[in-house]
N, C-alpha and C. Protein backbone atom coordinates (compact mmCIF):
# COMPACT_ATOMS: atom_id res chain seq x y z
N UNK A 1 86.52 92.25 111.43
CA UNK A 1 86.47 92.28 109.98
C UNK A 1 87.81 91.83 109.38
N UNK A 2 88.65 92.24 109.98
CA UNK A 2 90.21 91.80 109.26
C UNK A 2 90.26 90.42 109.35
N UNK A 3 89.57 89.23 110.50
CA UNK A 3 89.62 88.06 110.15
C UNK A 3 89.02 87.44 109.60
N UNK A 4 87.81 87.85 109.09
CA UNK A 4 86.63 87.21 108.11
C UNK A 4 86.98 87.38 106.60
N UNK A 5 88.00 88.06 106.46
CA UNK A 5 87.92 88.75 104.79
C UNK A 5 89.34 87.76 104.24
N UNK A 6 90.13 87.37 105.40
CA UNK A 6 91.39 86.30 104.92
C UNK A 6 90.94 84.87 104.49
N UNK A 7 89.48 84.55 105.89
CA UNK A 7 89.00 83.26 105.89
C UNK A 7 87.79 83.31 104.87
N UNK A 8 87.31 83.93 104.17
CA UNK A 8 86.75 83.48 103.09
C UNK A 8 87.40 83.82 101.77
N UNK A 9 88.49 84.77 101.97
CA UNK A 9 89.01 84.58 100.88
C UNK A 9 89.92 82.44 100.49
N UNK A 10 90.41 82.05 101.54
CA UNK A 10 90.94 81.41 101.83
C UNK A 10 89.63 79.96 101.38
N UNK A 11 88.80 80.06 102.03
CA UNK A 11 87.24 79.05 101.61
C UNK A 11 86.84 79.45 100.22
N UNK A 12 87.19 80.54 99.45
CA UNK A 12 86.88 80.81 98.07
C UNK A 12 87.92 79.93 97.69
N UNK A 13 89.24 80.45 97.41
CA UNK A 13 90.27 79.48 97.17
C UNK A 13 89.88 77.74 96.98
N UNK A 14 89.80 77.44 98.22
CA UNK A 14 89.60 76.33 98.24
C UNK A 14 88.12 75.70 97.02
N UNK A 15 87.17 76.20 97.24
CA UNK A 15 86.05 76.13 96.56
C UNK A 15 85.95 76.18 95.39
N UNK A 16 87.27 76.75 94.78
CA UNK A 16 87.47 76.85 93.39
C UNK A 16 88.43 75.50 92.61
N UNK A 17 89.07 74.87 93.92
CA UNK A 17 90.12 74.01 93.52
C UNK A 17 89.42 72.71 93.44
N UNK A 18 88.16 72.43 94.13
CA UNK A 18 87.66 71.47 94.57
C UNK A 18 86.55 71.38 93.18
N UNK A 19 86.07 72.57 92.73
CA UNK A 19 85.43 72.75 91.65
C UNK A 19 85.78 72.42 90.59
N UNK A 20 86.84 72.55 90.49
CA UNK A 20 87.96 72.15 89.06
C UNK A 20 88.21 70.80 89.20
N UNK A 21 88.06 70.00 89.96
CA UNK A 21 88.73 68.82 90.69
C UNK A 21 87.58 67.94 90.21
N UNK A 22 86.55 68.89 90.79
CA UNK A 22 84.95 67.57 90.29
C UNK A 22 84.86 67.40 89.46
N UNK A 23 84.85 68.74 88.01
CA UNK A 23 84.45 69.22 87.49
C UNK A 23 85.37 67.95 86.09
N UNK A 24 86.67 67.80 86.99
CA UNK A 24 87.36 67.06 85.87
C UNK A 24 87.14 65.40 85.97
N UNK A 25 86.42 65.29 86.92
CA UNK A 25 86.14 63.78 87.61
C UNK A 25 85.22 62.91 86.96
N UNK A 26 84.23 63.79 86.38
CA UNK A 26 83.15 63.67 85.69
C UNK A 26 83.20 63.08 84.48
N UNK A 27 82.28 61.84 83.86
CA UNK A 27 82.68 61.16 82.84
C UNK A 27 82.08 62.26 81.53
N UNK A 28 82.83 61.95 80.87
CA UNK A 28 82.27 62.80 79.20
C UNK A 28 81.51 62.61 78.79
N UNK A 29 80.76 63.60 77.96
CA UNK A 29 79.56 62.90 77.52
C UNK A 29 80.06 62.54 75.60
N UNK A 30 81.49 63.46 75.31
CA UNK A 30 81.93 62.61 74.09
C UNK A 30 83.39 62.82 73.91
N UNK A 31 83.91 61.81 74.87
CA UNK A 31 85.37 62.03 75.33
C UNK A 31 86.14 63.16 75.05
N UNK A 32 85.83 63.79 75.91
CA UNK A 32 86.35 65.37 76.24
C UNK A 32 87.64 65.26 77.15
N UNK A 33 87.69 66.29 77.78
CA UNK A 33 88.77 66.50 78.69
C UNK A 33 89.12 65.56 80.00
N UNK A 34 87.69 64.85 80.49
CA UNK A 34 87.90 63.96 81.56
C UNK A 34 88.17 62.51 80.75
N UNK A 35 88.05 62.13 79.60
CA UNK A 35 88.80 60.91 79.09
C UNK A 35 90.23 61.00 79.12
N UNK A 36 91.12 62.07 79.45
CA UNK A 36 92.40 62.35 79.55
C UNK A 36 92.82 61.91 81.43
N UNK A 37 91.82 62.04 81.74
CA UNK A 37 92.28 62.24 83.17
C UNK A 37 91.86 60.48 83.88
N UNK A 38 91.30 59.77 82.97
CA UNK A 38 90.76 58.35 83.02
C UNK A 38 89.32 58.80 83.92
N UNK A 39 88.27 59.13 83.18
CA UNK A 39 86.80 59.24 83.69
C UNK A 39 86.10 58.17 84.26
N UNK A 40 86.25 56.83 83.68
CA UNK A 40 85.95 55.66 84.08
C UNK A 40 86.76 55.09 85.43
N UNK A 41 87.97 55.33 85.73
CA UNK A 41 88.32 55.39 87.14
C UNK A 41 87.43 55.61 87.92
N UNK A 42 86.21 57.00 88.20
CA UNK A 42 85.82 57.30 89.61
C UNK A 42 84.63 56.23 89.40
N UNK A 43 84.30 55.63 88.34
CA UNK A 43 82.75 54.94 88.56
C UNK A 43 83.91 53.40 89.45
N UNK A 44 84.87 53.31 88.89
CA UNK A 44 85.30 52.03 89.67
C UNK A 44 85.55 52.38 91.24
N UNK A 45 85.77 53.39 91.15
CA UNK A 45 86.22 53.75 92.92
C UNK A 45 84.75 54.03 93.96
N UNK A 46 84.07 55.31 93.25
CA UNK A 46 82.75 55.85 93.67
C UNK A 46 81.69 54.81 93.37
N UNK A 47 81.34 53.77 92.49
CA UNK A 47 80.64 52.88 92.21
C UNK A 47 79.51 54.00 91.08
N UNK A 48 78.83 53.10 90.83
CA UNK A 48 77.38 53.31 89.89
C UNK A 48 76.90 54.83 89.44
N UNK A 49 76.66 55.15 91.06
CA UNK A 49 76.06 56.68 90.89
C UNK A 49 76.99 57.49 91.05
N UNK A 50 78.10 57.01 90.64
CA UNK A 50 78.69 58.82 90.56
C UNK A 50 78.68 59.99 89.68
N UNK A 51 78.08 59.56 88.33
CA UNK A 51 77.64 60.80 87.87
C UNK A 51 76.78 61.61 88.30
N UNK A 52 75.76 61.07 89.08
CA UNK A 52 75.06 61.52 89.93
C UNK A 52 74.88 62.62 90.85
N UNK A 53 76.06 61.71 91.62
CA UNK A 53 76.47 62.71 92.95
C UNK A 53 77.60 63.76 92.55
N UNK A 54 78.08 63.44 91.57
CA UNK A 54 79.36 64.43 91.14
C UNK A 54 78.97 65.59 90.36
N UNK A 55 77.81 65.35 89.65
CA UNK A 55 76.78 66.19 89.08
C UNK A 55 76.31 67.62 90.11
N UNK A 56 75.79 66.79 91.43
CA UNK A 56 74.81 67.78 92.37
C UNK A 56 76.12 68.11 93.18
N UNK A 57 76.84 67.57 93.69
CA UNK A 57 78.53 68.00 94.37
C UNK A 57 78.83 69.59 93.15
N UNK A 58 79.07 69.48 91.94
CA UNK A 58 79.59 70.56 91.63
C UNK A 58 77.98 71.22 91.16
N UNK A 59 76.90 71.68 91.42
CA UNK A 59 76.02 72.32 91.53
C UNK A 59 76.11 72.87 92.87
N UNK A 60 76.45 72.77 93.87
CA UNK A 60 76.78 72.90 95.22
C UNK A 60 77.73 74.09 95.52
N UNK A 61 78.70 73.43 95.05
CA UNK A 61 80.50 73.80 95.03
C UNK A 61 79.83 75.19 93.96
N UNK A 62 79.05 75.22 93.08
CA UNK A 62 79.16 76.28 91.70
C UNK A 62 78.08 77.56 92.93
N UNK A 63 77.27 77.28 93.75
CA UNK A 63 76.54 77.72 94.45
C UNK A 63 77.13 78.04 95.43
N UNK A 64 77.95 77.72 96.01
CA UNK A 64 79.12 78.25 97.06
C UNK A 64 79.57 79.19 96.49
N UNK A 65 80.78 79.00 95.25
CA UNK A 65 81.71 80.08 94.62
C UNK A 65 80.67 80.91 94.35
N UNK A 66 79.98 81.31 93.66
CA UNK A 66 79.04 82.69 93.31
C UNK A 66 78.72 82.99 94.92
N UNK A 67 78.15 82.30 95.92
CA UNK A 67 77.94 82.70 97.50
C UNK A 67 78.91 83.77 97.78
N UNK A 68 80.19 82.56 97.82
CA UNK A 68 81.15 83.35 98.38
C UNK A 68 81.79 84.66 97.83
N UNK A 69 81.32 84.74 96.53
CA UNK A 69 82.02 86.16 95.93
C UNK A 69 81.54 87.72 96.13
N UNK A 70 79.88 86.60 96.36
CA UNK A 70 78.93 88.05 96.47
C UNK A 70 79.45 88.36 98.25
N UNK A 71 79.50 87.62 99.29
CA UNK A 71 80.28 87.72 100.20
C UNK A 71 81.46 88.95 100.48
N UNK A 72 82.56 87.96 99.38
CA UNK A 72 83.68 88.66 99.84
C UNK A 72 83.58 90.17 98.78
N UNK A 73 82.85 90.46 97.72
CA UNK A 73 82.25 91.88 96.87
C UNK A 73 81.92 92.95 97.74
N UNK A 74 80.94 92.40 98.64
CA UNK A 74 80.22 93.35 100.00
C UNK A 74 81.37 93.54 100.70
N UNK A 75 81.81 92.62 101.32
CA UNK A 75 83.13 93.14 102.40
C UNK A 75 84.37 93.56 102.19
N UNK A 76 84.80 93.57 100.70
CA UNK A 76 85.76 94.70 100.45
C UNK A 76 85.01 95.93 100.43
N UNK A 77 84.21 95.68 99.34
CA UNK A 77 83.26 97.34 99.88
C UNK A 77 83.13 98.23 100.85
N UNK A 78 82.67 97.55 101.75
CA UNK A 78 82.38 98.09 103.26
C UNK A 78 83.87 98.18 103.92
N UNK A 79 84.69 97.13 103.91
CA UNK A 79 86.21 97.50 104.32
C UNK A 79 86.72 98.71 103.35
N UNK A 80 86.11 98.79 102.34
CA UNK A 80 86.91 99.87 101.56
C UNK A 80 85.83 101.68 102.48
N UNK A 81 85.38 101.65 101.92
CA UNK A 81 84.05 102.55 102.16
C UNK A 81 84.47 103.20 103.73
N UNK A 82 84.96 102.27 104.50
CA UNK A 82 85.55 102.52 105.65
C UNK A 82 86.45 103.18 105.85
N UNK A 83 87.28 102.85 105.07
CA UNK A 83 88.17 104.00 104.73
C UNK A 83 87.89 105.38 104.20
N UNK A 84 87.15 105.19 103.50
CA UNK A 84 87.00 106.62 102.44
C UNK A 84 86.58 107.46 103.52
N UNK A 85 85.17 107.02 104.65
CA UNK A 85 84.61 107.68 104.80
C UNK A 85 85.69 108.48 106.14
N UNK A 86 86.66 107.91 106.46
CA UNK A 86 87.49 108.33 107.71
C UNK A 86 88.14 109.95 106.95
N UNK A 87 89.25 109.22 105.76
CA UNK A 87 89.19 110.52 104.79
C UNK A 87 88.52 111.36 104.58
N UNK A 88 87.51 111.06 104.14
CA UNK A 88 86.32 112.34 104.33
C UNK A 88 86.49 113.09 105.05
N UNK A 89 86.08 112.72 106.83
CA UNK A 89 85.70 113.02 107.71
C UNK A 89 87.11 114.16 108.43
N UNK A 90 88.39 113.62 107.57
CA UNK A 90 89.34 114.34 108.10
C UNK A 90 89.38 115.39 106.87
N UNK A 91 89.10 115.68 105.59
CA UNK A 91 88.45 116.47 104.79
C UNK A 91 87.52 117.43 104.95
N UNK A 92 86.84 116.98 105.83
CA UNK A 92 85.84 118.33 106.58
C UNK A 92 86.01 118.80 107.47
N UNK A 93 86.76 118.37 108.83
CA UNK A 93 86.78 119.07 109.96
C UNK A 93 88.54 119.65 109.16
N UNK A 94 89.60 119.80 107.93
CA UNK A 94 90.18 120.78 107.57
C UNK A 94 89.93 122.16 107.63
N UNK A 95 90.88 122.97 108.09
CA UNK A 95 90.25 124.39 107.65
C UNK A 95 90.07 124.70 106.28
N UNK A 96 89.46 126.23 106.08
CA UNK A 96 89.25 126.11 104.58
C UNK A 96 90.39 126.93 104.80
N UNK A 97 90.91 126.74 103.64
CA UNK A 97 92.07 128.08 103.27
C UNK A 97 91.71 129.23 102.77
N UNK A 98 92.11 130.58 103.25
CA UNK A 98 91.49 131.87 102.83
C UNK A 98 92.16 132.28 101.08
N UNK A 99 91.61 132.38 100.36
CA UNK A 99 92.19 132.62 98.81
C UNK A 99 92.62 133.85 98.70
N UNK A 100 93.67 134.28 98.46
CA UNK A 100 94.79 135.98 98.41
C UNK A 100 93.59 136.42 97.28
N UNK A 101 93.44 137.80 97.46
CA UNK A 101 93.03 138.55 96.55
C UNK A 101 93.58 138.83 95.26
N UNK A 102 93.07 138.25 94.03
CA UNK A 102 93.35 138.78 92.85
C UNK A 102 93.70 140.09 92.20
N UNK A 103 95.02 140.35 92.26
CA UNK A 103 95.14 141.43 91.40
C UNK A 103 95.18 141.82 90.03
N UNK A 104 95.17 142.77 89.54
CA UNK A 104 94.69 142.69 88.02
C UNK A 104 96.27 142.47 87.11
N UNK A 105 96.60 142.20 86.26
CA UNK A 105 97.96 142.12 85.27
C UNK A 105 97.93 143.73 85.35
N UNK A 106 99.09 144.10 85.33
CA UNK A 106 99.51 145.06 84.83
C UNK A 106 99.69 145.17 82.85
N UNK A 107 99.19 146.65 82.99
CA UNK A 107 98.98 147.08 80.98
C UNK A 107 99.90 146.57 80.04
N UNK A 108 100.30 145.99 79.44
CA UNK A 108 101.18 145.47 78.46
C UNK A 108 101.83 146.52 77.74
N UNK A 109 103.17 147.12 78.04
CA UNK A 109 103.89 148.35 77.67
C UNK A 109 104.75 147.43 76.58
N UNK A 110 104.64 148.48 75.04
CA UNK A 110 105.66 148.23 74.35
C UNK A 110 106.59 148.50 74.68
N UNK A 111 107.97 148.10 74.48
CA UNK A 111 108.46 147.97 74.52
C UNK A 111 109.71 148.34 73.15
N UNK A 112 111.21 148.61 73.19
CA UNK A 112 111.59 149.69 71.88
C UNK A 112 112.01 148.40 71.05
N UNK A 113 112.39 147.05 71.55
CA UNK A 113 112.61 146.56 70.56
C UNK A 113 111.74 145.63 69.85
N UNK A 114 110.73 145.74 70.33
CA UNK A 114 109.71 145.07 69.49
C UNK A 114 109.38 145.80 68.44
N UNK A 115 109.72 147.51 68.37
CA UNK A 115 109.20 147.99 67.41
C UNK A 115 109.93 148.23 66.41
N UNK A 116 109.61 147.42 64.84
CA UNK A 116 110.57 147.92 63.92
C UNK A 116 111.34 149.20 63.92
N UNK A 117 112.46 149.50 63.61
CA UNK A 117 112.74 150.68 63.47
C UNK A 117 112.63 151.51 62.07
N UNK A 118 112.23 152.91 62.19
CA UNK A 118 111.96 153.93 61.02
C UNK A 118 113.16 154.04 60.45
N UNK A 119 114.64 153.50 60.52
CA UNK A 119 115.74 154.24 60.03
C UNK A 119 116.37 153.07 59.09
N UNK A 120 115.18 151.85 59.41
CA UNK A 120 116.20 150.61 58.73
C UNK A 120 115.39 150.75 57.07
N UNK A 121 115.92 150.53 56.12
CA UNK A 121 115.84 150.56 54.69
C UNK A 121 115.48 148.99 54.43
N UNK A 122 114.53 148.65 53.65
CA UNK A 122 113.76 147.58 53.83
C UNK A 122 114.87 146.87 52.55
N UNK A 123 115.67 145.10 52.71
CA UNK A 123 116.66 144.95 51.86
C UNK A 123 115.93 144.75 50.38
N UNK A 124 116.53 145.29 49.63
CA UNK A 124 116.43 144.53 48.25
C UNK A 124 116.59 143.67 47.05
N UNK A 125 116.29 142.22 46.83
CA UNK A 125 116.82 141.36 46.52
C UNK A 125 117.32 141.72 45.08
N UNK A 126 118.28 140.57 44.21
CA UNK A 126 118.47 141.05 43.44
C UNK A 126 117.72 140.42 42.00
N UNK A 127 117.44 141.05 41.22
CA UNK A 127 116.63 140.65 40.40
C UNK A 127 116.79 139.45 39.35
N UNK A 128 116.40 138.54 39.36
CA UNK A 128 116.64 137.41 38.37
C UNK A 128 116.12 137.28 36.66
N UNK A 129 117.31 137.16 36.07
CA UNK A 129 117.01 137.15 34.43
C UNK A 129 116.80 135.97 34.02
N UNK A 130 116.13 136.11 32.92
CA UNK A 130 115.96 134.49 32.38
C UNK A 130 116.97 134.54 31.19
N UNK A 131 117.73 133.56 30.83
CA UNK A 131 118.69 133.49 29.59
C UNK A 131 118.68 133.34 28.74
């Protein structure tokens, strides 16, 4: 598994570059992006039918890349999943840990300085006149 998941990542790669490549090869249908790249070039090189074949070439190439993704989707999965399940497996044969017995809080004792004291004389502000 560790060598299948480099080599199609590696054939995705590629499949994507080759896609972009056709994809720009292709004459316009109202001078778009392949009139930049000279579109009329590949009919002089490829002859007549190359819209043709460059057409069903990236129908191909577009049928590969979705191939290959659903591919390499499954086999991270399963490379992943592989993992988890080892974790797991060392997750269950753990001991359990025994939980200490709960004891209760102890009663909440006042305490002397929380309690106002009876000896303090409550202050008195001083009274305001109007002039």
């Amino acid at each position: 598994m560790w060598l299948i998941l480099p080599a199609l990542l590696v054939l995705h790669v590629m499949v994507c570059f080759l896609l972009v490549l056709i994809v720009l090869m292709q004459l316009p249908r109202s001078e778009g992006l392949g009139a930049a790249f000279g579109g009329g070039v590949t009919e002089n090189i490829f002859g007549a039918q190359t819209t043709h074949v460059l057409s069903r070439f990236t129908v191909w190439l577009g049928v590969a890349f979705f191939a290959l993704t659903l591919l390499l989707a499954v086999a991270y999965t399963k490379q992943n999943s592989a993992k988890t399940s080892k974790v797991q497996r060392e997750l269950m044969s753990a001991p359990v840990p025994i939980a200490a017995p709960v004891v209760p809080a102890a009663a909440a004792v006042p305490s002397a300085t929380a309690a106002p004291s009876a000896t303090a004389a409550p202050s008195a502000s001083p009274a305001v006149t109007a002039p």
